[in-house]
Protein backbone atom coordinates (compact mmCIF):
# COMPACT_ATOMS: atom_id res chain seq x y z
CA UNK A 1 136.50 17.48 96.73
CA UNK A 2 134.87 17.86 99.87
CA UNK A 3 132.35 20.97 100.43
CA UNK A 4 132.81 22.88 103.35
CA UNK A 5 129.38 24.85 104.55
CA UNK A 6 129.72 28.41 104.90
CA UNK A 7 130.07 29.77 107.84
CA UNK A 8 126.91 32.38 106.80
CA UNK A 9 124.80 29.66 105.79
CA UNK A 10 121.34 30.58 106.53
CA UNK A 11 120.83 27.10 108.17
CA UNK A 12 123.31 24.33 109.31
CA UNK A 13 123.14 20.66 107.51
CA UNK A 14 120.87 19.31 110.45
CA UNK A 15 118.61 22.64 109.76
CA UNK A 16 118.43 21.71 106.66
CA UNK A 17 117.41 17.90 107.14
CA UNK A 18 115.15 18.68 110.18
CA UNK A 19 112.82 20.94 107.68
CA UNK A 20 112.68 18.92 104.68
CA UNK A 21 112.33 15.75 107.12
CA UNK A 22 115.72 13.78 104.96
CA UNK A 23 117.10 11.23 106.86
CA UNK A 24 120.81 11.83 107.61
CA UNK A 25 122.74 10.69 104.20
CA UNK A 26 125.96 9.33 104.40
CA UNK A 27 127.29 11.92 102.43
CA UNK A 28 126.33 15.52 103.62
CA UNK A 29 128.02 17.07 100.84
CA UNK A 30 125.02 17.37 98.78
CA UNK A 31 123.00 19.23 101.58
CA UNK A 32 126.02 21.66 101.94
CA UNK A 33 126.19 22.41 98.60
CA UNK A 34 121.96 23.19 98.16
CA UNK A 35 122.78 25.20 101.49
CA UNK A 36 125.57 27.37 100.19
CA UNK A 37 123.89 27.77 96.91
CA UNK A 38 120.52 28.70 98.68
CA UNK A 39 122.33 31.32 100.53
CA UNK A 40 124.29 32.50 97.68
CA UNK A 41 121.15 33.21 95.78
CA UNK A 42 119.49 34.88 98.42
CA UNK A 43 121.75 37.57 98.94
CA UNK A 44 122.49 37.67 95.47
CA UNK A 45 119.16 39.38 94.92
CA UNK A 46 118.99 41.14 98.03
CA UNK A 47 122.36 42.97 97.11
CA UNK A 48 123.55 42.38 101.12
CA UNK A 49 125.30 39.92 103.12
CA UNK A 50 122.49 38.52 105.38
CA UNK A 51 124.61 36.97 108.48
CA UNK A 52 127.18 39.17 109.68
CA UNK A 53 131.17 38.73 108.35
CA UNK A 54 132.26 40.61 111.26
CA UNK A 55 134.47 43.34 111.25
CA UNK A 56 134.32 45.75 108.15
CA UNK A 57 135.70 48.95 106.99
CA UNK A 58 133.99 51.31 104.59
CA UNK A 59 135.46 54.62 103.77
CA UNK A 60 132.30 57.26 102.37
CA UNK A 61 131.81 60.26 100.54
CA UNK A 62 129.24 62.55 101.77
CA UNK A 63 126.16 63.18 99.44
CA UNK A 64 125.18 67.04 98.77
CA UNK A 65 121.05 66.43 98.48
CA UNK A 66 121.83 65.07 102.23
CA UNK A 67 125.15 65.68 103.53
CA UNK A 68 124.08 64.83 107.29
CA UNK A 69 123.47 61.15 106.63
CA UNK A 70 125.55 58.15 105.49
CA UNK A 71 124.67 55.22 104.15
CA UNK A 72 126.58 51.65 105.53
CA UNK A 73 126.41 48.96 102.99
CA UNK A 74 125.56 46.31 105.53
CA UNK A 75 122.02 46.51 107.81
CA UNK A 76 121.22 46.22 110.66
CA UNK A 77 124.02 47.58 112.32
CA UNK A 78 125.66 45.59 115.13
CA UNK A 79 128.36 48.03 116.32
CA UNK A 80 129.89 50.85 115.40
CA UNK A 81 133.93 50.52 116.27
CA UNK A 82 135.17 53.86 115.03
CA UNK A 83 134.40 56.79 112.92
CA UNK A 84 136.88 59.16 111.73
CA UNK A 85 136.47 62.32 109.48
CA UNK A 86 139.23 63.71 107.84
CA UNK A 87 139.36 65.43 104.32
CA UNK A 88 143.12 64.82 103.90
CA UNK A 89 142.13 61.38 105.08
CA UNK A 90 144.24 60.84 108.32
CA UNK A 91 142.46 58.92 109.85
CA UNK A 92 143.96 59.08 113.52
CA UNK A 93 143.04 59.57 116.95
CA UNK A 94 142.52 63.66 116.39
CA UNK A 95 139.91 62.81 113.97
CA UNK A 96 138.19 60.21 115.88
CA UNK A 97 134.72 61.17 116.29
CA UNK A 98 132.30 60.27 119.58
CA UNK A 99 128.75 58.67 119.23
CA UNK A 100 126.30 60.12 119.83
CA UNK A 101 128.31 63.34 120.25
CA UNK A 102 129.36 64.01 117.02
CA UNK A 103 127.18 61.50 115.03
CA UNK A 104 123.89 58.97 115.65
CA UNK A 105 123.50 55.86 114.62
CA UNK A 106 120.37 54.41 112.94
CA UNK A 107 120.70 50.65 113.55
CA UNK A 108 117.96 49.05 111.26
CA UNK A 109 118.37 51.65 108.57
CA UNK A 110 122.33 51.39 108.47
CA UNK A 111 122.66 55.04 108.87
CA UNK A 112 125.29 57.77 110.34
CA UNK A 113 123.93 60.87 111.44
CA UNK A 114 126.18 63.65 111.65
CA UNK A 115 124.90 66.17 114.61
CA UNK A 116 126.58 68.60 116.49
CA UNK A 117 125.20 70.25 119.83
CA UNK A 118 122.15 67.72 119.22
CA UNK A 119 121.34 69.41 115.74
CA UNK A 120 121.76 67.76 112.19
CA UNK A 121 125.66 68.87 110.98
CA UNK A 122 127.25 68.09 107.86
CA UNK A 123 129.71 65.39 107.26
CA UNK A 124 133.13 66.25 106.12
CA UNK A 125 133.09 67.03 102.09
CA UNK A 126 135.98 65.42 100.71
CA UNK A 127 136.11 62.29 98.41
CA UNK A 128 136.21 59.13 100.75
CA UNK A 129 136.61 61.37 103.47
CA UNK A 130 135.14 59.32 106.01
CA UNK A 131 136.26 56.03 107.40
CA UNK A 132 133.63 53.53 109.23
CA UNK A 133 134.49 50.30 110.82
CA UNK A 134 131.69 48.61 112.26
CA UNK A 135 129.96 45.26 111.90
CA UNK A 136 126.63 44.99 110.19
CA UNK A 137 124.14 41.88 109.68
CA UNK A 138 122.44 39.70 111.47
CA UNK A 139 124.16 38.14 114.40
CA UNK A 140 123.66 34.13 113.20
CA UNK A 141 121.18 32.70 111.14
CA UNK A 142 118.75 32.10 113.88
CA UNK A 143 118.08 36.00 114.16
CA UNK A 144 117.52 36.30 110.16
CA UNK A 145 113.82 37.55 109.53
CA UNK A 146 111.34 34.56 108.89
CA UNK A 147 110.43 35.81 105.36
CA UNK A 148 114.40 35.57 104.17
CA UNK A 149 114.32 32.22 105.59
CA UNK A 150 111.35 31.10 104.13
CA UNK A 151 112.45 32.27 101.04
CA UNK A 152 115.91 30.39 101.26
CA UNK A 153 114.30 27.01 102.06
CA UNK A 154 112.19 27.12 98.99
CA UNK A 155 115.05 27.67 96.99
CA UNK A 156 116.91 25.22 98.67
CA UNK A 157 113.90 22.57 97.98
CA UNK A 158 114.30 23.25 94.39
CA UNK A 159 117.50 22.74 94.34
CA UNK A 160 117.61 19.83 96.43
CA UNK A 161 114.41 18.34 94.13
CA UNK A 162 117.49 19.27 91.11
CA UNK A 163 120.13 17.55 92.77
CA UNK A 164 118.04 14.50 93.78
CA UNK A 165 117.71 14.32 89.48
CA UNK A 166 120.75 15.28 88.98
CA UNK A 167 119.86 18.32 86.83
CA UNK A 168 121.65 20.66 88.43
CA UNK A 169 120.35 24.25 87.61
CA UNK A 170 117.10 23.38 86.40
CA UNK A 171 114.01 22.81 88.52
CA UNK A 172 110.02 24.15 88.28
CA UNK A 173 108.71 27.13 89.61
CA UNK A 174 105.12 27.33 90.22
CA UNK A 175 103.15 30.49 90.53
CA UNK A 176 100.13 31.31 92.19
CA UNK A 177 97.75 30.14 89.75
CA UNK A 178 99.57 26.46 89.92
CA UNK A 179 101.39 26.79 86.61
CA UNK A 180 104.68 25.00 86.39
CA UNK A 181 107.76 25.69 84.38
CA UNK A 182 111.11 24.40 84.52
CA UNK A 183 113.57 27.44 84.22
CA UNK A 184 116.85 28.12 86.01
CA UNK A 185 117.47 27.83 89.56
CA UNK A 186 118.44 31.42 89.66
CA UNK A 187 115.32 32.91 88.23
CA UNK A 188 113.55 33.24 91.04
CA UNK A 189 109.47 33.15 90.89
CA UNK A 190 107.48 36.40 91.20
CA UNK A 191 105.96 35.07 94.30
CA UNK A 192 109.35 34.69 96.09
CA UNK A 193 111.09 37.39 94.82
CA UNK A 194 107.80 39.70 96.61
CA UNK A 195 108.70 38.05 99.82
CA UNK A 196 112.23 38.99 99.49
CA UNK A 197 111.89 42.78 98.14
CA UNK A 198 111.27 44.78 101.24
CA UNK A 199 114.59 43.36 102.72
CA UNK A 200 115.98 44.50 99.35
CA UNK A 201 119.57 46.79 98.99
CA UNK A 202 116.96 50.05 97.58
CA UNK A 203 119.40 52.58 98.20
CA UNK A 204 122.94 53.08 97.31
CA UNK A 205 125.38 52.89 100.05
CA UNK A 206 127.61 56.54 100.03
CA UNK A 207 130.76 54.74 100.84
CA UNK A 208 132.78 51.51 99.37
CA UNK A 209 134.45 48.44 101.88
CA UNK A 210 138.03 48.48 101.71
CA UNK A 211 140.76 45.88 103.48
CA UNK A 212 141.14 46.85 106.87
């Protein structure tokens, strides 16, 4: 069946061949698959979608140690569409908040301030009483940080070295002292996995994504 290359691949097929310098197979459904794995991994253990979905909807609870903030599950923030605050949860235009009026927006934290009269205010208590839609990520691929995509590429050379043997989900991780072991694609070395932690979900998100 042929593989179709996600449309938040963190590079495109010709990305792909340009940095490894391949030569253009007849087949590309090989380098789609190491991409979409690659990218699957990645955000696997970051806990995040990297390149933006577009449009989502989260509905939150506010906290009680910090009932001014919110927390989006996606970062960094795009747009905010609409914010609504409602403890019954009708979420229509009479509880349609203002930015920057009734809350602030922290773009590379992900984060809702509630103010009011330019001073921290508390969000509505209320389970879920809040509804977000905004869109969160990185705008392409191209805009991802350089240490995410250096991270992706070398798992996507293991797992192109694994396809090329046609062992899929085994490869060998080196560390820093040179020793090699052959362990699952999805383990990822100690090495990478320090390059990837400061762009690393840390803190639970106050609110869950729900179909818009």
């Amino acid at each position: 069946m042929p593989v179709t290359l996600l449309p938040h691949a963190l590079s495109s097929e010709q990305e792909f061949l340009d940095y490894f310098q391949v030569d253009t197979p007849d087949n590309l459904d090989p380098v789609r698959f190491v991409c979409n794995r690659a990218t699957e991994i990645v955000e696997d253990y970051l806990d995040r979608e990297i390149v933006s979905r577009g449009s989502l909807t989260e509905e939150h609870t506010a906290v009680s140690r910090c009932p001014s903030r919110l927390l989006l599950r996606e970062w960094p923030v795009i747009a905010v569409a609409s914010v609504h605050e409602n403890a019954a949860r009708v979420f229509d235009a009479d509880f349609l908040l203002t930015v920057d009026t009734d809350y602030i927006v922290s773009v590379p934290r992900a984060e809702l301030i509630r103010v009011s009269s330019a001073l921290r205010w508390s969000w509505q208590g209320g389970w879920w009483a809040i509804r977000v839609v905004y869109t969160g990520g990185y705008l392409t691929a191209a805009t991802v940080p350089n240490a995410i995509l250096d991270a992706y590429f070398q798992i996507a050379s293991r797992l192109w070295s694994a396809q090329s043997r046609k062992s899929w989900g085994i490869s060998s991780w080196s560390d820093d002292a040179g020793n090699f072991t052959r362990v699952s694609t999805e383990a990822l070395p100690a090495a990478i996995e320090r390059q990837l932690f400061t762009h690393r979900r840390l803190r639970a998100s106050t609110g869950d994504r729900i179909a818009a």
